[in-house]
C-alpha atoms as a PDB file:
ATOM      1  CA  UNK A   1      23.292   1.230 -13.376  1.00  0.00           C
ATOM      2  CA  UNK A   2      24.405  -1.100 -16.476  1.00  0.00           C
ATOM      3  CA  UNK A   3      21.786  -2.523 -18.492  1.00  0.00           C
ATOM      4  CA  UNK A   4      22.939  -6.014 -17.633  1.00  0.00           C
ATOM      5  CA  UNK A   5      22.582  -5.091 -13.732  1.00  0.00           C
ATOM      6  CA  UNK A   6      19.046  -3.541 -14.664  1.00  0.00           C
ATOM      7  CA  UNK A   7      17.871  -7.424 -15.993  1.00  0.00           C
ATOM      8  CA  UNK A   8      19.491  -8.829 -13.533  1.00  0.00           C
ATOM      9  CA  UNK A   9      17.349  -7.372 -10.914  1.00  0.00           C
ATOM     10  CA  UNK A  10      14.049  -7.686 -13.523  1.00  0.00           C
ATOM     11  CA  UNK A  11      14.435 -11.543 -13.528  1.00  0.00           C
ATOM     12  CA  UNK A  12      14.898 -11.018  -9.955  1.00  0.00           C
ATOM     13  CA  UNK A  13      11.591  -9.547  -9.215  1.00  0.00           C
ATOM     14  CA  UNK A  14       9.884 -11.557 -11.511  1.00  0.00           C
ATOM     15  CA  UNK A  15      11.044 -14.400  -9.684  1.00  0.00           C
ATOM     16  CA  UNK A  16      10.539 -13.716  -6.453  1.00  0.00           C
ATOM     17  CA  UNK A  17       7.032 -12.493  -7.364  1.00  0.00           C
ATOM     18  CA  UNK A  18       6.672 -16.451  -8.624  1.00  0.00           C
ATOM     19  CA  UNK A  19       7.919 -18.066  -5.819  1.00  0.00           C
ATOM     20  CA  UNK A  20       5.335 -18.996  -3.075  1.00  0.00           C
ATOM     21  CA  UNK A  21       7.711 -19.484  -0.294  1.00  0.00           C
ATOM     22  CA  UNK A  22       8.293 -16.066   2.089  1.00  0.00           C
ATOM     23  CA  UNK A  23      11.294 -17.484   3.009  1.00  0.00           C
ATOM     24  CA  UNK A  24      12.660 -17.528  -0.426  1.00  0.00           C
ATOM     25  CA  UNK A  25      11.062 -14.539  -1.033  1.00  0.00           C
ATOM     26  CA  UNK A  26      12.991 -12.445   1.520  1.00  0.00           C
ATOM     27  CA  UNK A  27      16.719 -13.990   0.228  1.00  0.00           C
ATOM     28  CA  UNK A  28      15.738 -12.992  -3.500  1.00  0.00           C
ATOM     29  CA  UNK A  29      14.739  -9.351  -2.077  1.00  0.00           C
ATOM     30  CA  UNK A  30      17.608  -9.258  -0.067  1.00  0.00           C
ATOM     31  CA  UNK A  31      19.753 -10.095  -3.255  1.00  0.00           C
ATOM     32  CA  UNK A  32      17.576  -7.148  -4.819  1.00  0.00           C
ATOM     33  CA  UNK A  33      18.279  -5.185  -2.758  1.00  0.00           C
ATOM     34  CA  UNK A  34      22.198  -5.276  -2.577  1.00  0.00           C
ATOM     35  CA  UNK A  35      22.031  -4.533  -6.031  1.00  0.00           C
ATOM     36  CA  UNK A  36      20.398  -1.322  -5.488  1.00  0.00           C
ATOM     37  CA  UNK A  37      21.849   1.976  -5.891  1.00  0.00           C
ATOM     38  CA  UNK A  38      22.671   2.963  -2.051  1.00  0.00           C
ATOM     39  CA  UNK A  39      20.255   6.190  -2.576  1.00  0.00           C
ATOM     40  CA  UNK A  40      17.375   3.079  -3.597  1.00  0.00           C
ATOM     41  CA  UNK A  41      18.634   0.493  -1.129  1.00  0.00           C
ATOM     42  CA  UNK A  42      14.965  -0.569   0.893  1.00  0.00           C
ATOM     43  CA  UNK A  43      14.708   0.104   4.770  1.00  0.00           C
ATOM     44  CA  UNK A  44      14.256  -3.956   5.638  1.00  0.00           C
ATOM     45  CA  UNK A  45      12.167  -4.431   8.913  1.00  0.00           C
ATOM     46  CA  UNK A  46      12.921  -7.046  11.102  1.00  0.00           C
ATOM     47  CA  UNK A  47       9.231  -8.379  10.616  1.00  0.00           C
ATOM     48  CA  UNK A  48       7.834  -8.874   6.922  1.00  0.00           C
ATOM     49  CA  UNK A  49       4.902 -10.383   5.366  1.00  0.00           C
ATOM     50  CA  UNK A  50       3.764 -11.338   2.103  1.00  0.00           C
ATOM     51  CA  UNK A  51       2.119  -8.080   1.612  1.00  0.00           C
ATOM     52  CA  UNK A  52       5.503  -6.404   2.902  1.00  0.00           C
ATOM     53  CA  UNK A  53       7.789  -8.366  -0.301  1.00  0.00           C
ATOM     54  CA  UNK A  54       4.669  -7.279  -2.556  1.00  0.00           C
ATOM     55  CA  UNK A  55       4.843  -3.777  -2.148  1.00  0.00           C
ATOM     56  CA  UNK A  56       8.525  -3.129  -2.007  1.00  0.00           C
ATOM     57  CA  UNK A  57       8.535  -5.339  -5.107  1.00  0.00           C
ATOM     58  CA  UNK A  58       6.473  -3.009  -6.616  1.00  0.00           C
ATOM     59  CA  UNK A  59       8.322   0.024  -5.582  1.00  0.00           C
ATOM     60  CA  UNK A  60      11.694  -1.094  -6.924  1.00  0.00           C
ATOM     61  CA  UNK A  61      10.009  -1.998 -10.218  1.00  0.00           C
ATOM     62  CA  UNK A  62       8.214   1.488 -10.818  1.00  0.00           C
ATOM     63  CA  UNK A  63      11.726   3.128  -9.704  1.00  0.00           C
ATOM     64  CA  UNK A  64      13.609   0.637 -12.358  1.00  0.00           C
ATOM     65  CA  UNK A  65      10.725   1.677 -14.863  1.00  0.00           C
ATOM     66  CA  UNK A  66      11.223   5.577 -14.387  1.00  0.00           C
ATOM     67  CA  UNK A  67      14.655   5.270 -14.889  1.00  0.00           C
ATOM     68  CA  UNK A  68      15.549   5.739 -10.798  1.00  0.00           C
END
């Protein structure tokens, strides 16, 4: 992953984590998510929550910090 795809996703999560609509929130994860290495890509359920988008938030942002 380029560094320019590695911002791209940082701004991303940063907005998402800013933006108080779930709605939103799933479309920017979904976005995320397609950017995502297939080996990183996020197992989606059908039903998600706040705390859902929180924690997988979270998980993509450790794995972008550790280098994948």
């Amino acid at each position: 992953m380029d560094s320019g795809t590695l911002y791209d996703i940082t701004n991303l999560i940063d907005m998402c984590r800013n933006e108080p609509v779930l709605d939103r929130q799933l479309k920017i994860l979904l976005v995320i998510n397609a950017m995502l290495p297939l080996t990183k890509k996020l197992h989606i359920p059908s039903f998600l929550t706040n705390d859902y988008v929180t924690r997988a938030l979270h998980e993509i942002d450790k794995a972008l910090k550790s280098g994948y």
